[in-house]
Every structure is written in C-alpha cells, then in structure tokens.
C-alpha atoms as a PDB file:
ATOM      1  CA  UNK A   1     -26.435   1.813  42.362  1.00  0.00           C
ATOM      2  CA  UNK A   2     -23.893  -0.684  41.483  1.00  0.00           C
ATOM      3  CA  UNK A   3     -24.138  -3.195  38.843  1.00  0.00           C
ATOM      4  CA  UNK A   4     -21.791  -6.522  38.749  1.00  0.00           C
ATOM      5  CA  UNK A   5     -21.323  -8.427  35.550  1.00  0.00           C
ATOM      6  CA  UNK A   6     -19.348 -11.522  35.635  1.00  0.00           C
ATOM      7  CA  UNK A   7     -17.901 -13.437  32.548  1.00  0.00           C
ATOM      8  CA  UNK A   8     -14.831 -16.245  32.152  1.00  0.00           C
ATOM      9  CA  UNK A   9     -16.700 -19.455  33.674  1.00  0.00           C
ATOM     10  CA  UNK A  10     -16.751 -22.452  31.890  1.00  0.00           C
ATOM     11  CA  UNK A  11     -15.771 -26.089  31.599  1.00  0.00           C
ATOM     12  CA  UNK A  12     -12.140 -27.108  32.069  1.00  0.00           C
ATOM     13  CA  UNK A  13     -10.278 -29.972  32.983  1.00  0.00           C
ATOM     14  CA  UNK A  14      -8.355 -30.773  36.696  1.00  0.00           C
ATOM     15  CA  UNK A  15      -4.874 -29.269  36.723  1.00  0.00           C
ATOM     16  CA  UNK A  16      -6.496 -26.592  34.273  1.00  0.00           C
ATOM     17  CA  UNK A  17      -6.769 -22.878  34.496  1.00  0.00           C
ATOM     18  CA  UNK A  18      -9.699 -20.213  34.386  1.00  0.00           C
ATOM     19  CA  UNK A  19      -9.785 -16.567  34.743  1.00  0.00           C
ATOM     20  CA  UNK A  20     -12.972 -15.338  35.982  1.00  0.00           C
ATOM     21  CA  UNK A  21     -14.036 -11.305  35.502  1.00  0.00           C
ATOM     22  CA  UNK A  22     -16.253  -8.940  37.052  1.00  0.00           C
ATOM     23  CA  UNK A  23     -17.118  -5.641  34.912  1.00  0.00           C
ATOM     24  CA  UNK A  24     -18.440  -2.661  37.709  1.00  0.00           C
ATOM     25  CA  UNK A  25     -20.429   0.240  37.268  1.00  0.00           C
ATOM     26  CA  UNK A  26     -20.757   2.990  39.290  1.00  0.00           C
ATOM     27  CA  UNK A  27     -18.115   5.388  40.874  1.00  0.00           C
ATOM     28  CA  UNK A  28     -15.960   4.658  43.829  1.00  0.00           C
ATOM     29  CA  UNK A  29     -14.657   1.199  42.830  1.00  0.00           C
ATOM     30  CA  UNK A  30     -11.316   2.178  43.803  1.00  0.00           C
ATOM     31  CA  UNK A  31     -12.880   2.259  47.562  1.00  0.00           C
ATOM     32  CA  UNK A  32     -14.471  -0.735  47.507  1.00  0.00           C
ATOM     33  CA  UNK A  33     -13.882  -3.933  48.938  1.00  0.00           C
ATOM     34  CA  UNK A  34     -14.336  -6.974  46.313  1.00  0.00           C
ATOM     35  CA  UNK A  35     -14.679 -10.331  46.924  1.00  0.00           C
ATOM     36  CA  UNK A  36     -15.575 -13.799  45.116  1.00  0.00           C
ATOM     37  CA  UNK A  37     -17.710 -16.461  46.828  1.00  0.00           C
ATOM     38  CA  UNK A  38     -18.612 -19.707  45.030  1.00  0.00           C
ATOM     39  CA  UNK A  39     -21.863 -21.819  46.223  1.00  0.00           C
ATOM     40  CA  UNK A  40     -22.945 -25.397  45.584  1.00  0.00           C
ATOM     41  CA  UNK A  41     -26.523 -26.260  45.336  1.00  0.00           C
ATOM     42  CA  UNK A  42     -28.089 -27.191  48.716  1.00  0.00           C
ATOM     43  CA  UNK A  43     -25.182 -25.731  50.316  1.00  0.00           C
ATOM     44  CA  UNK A  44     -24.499 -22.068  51.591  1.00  0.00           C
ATOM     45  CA  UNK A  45     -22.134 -19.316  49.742  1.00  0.00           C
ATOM     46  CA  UNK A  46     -18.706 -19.568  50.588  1.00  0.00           C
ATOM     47  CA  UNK A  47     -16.069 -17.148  50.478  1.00  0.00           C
ATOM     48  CA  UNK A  48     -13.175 -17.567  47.658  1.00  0.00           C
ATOM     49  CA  UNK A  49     -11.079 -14.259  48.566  1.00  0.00           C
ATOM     50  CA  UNK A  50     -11.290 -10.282  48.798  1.00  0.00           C
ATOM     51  CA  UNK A  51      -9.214  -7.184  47.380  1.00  0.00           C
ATOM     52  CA  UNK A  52      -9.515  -4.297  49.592  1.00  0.00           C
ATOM     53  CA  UNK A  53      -9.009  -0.991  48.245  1.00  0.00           C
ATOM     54  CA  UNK A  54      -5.761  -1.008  49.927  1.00  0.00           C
ATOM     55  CA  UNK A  55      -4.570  -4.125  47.512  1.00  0.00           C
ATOM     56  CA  UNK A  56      -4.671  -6.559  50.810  1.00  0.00           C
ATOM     57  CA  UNK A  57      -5.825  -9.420  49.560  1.00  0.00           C
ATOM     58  CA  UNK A  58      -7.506 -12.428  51.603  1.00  0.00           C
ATOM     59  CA  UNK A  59      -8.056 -16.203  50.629  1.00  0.00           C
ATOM     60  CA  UNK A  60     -10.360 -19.423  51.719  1.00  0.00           C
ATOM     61  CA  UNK A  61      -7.645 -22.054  53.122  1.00  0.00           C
ATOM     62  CA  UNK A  62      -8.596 -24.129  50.478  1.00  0.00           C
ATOM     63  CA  UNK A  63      -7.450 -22.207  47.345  1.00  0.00           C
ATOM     64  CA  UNK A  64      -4.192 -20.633  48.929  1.00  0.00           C
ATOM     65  CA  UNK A  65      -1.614 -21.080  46.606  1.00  0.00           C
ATOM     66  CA  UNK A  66      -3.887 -21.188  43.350  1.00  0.00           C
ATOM     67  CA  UNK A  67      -6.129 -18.823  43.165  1.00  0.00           C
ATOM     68  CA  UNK A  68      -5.077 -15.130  42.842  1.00  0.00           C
ATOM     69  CA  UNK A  69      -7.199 -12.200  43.122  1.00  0.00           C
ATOM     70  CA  UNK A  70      -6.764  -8.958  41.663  1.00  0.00           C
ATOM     71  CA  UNK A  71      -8.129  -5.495  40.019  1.00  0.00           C
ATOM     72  CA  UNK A  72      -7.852  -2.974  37.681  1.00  0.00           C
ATOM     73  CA  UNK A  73      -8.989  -0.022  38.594  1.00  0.00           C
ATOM     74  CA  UNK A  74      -8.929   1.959  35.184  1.00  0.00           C
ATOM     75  CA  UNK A  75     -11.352  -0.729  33.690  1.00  0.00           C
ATOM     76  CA  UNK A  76     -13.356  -1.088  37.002  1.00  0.00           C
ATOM     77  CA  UNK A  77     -12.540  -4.794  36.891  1.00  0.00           C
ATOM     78  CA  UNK A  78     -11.556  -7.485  39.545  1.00  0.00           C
ATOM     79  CA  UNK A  79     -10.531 -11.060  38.406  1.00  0.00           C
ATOM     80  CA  UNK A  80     -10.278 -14.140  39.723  1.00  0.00           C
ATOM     81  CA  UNK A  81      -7.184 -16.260  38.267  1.00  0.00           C
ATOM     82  CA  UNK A  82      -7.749 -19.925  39.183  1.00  0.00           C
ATOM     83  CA  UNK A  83      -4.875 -22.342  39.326  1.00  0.00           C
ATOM     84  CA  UNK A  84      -4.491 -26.047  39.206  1.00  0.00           C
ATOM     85  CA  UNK A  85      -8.310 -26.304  39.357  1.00  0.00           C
ATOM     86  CA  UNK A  86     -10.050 -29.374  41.323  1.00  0.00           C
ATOM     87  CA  UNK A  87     -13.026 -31.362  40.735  1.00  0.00           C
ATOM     88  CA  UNK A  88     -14.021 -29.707  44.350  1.00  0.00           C
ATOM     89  CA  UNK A  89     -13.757 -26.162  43.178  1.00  0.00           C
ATOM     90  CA  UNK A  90     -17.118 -26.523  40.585  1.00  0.00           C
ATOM     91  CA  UNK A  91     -19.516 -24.279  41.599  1.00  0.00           C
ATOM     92  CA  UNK A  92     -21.122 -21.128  40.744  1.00  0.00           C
ATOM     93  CA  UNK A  93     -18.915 -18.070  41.261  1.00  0.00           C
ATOM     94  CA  UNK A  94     -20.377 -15.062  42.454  1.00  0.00           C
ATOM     95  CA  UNK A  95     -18.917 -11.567  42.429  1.00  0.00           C
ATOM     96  CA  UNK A  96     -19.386  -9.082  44.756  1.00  0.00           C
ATOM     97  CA  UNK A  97     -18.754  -5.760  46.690  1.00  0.00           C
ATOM     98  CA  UNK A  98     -19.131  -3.515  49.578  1.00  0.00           C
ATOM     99  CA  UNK A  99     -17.906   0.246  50.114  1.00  0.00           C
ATOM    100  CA  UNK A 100     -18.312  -0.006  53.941  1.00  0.00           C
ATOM    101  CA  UNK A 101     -15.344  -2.472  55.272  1.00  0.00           C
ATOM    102  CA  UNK A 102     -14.165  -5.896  54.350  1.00  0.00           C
ATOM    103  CA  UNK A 103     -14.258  -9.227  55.507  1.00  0.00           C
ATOM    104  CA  UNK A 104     -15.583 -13.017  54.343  1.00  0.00           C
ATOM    105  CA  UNK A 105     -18.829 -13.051  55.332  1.00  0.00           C
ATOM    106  CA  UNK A 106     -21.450 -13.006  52.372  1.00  0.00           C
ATOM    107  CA  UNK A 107     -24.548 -11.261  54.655  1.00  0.00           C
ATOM    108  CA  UNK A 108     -21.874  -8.210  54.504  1.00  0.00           C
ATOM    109  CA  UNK A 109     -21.379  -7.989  50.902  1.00  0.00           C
ATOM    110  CA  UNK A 110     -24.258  -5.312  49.107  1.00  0.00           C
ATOM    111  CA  UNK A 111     -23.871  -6.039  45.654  1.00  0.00           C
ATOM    112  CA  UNK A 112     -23.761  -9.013  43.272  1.00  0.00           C
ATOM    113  CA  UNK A 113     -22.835 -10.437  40.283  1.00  0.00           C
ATOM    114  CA  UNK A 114     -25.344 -12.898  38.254  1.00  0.00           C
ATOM    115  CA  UNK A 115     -22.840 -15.672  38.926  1.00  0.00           C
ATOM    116  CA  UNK A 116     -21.217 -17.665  36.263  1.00  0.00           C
ATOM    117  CA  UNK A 117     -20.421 -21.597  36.441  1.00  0.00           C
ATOM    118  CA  UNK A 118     -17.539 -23.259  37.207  1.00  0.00           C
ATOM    119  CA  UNK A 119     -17.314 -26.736  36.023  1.00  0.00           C
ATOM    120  CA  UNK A 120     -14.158 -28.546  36.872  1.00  0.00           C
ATOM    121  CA  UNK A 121     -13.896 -32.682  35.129  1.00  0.00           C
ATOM    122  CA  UNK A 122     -11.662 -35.276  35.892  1.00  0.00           C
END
C-alpha cells in the first residue's frame, strides 16, 4: 500500500507564496504519476497539476504561470510551489497518485493525501 502525507498549508496573504509537500511510502514512486487537486466545500475536487514519471508536467488553466510542480525522487517527495497566490486559490489541497497512467481526473487517482488547507486573505 501507499501512504500520502501532506504538510506546507497555511495562511498567507494575496501576492504571497506557499510550498506545499507530499512525503510517499512505498516503492515505485519513481513510476508513478502524481498529482494535486484542491476542493472547496460543496463543490467537487479539482485538478491543480500532475508529474508523470517521465517529468511531463500538466496544469489547471487557472494556475499556469504560478504554480509549479515537481519531485524528488530520492526523498519520495512531490511539491507544489504556489506563486502569486489568490483569494480564489483557498481550498483544501489534496495529494495524490496512481501507478497505472496519468491524467486530471480525480476518480483515476488511487491514493490520497489527508489534505492540508490553503487559506489565501486579502
């Protein structure tokens, strides 16, 4: 099994920064696909981005241009570097993963993170 723990949320201000991690157990990180989805709530889970194991990454429309996903595969470790953050972007960030493909779909992603909260002011 695969465990995801997440860590880096918090309160910051718009125009602000946050880096947001996600700690993996388990073997064959390097050949999974990770991704970070955010949800509201009342409203469904949205995809943020993925990180294949090829490095191709993949972003929402919305945070093109500020939000920057990446890994490290000797610490088992994706992160989530968030840029110029808006009032829009608070939410609860999830982490996740799947072994078996990629794409931005949440119903295809296996395993999940806790979720930690992202709470942007103005």
């Amino acid at each position: 099994q695969v465990q995801l723990v997440e860590s880096g949320g918090g309160l910051v201000q718009a125009g602000g920064s946050l880096r947001l991690s996600c700690a993996a157990s388990g073997r064959l990180f390097n050949s999974y696909t990770m991704g970070w989805f955010r949800q509201i709530p009342g409203e469904e889970r949205e995809f943020v981005a993925y990180i294949m194991w090829t490095a191709a990454t993949a972003y929402h429309d919305s945070v093109k241009g500020r939000f920057t996903i990446s890994k490290d595969n000797a610490k088992n470790t994706v992160y989530l570097q968030m840029n110029g953050l808006k009032a829009e972007d608070t939410a609860v960030y999830y982490c996740a993963a799947r072994s078996d493909g990629w794409g931005s779909s949440p119903h295809e992603y296996v395993y999940w993170g806790q979720g930690t909260q992202v709470t942007v002011s103005s």
